[in-house]
C-alpha atoms as a PDB file:
ATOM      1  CA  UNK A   1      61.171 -51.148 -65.061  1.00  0.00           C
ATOM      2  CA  UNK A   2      60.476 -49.886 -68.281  1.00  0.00           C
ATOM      3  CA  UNK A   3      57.986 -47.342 -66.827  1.00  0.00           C
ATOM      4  CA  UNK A   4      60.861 -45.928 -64.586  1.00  0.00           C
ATOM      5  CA  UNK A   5      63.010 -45.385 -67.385  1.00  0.00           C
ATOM      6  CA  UNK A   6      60.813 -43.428 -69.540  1.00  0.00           C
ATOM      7  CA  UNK A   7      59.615 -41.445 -66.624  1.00  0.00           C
ATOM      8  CA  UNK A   8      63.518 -41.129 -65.827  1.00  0.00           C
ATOM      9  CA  UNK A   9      64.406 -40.074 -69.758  1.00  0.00           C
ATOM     10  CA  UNK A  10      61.697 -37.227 -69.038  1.00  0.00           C
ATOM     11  CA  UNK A  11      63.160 -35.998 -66.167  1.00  0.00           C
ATOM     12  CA  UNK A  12      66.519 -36.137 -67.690  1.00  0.00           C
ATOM     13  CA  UNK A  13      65.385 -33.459 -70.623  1.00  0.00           C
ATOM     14  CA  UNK A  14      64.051 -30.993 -68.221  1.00  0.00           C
ATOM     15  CA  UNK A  15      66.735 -30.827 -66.167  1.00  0.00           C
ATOM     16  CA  UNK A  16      69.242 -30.334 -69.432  1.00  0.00           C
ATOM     17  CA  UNK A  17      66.046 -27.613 -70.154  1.00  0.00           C
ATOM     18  CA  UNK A  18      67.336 -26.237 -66.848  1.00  0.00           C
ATOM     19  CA  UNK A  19      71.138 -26.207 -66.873  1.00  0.00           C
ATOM     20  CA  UNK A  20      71.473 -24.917 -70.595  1.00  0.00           C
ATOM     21  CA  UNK A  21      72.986 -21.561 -70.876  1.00  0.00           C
ATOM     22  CA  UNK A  22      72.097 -21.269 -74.850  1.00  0.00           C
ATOM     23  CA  UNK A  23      69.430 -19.257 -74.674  1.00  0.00           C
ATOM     24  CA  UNK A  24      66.910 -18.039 -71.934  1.00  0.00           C
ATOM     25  CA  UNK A  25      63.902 -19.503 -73.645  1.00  0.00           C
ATOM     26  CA  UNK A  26      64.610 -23.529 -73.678  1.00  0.00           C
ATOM     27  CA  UNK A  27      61.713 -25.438 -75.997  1.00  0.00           C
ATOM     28  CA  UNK A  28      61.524 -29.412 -76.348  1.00  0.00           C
ATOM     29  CA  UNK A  29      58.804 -31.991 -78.130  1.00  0.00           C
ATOM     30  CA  UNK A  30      57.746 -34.832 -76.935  1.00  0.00           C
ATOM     31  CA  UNK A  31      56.298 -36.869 -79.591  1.00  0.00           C
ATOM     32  CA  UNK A  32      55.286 -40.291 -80.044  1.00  0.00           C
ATOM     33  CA  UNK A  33      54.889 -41.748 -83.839  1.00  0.00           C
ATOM     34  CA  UNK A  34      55.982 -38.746 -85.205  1.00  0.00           C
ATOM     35  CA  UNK A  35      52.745 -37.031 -83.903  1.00  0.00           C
ATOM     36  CA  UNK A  36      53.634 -34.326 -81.541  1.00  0.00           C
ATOM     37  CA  UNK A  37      52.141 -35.018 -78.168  1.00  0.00           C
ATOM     38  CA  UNK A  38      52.763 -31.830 -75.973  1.00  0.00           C
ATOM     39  CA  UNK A  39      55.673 -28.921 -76.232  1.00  0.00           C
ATOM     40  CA  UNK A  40      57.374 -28.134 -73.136  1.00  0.00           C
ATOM     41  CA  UNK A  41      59.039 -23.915 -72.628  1.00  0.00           C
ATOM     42  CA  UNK A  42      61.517 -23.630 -69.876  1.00  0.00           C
ATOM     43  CA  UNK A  43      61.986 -19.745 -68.698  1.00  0.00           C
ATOM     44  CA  UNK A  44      65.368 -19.316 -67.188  1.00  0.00           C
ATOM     45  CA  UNK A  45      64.613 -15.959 -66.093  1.00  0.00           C
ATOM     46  CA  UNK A  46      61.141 -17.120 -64.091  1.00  0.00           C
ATOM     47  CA  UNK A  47      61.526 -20.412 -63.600  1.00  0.00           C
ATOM     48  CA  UNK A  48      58.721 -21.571 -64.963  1.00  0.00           C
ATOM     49  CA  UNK A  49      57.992 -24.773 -67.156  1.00  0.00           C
ATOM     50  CA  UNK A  50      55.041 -24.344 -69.779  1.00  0.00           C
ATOM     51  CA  UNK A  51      53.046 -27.443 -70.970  1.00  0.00           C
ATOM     52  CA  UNK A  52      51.427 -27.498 -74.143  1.00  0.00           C
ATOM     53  CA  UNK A  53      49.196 -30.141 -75.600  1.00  0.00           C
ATOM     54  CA  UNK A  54      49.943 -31.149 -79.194  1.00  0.00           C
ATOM     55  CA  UNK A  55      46.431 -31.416 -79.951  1.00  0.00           C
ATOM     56  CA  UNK A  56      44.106 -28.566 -78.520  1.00  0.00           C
ATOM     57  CA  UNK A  57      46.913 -26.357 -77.764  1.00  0.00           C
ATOM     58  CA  UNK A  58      45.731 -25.971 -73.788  1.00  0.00           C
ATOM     59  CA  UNK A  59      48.455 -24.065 -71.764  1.00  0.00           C
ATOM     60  CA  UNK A  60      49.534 -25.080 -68.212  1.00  0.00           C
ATOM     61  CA  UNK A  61      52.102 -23.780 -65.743  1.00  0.00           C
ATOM     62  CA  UNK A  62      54.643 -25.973 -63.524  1.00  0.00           C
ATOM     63  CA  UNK A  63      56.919 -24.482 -60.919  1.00  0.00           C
ATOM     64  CA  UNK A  64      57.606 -28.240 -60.201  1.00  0.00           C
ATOM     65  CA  UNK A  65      60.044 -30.160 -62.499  1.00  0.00           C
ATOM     66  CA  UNK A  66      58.936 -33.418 -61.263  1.00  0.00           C
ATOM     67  CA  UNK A  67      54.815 -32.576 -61.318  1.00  0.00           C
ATOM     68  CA  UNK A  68      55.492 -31.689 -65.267  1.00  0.00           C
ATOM     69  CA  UNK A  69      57.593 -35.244 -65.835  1.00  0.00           C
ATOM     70  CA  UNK A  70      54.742 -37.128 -64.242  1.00  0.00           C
ATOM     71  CA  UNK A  71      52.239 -35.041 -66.194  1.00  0.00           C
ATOM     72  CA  UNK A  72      54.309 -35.471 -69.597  1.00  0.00           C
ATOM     73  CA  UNK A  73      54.651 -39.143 -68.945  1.00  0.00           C
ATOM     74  CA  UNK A  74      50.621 -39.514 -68.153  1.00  0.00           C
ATOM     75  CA  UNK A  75      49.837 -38.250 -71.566  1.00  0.00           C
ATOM     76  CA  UNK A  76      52.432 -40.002 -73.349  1.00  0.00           C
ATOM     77  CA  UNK A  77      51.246 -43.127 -71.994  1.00  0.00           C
ATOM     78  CA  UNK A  78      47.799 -41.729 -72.888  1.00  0.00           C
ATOM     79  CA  UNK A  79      48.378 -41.159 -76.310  1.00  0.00           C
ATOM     80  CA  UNK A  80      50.177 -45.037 -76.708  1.00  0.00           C
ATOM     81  CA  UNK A  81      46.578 -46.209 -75.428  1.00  0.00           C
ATOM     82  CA  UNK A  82      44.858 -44.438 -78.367  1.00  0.00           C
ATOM     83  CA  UNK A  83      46.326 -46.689 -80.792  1.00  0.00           C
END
């Protein structure tokens, strides 16, 4: 159950990503061990999620809020494996 929480937690900060009326631009970090894993940029305007890796700075595009929690919980569980 532990996996369906995490993956839950992750879909939890998008959505707030979504429903904020702060600012236009919405940024989070999702790090593990104080390293930060990938960057995630919610644009009200287009409604468009961007994913960026911590480490080689790679850009991608999601439309789909729960295609980027699945992707953001693949490389956190990734990055757990590595040490």
């Amino acid at each position: 159950m532990k996996n369906a929480s995490e993956l839950t937690a992750i879909v939890q900060r998008l959505q707030a990503m979504q429903t904020s009326t702060d600012q236009p631009l919405q940024e989070r970090n999702f790090d593990l061990f104080g390293v930060n894993v990938v960057t995630v940029r919610y644009d009200q305007p287009s409604n468009l999620f961007v994913l960026a890796e911590g480490r080689n700075k790679s850009q991608f595009a999601f439309d789909d809020l729960d295609a980027l929690a699945i992707e953001i919980y693949e490389r956190l569980s990734e990055f757990k494996l590595s040490f």
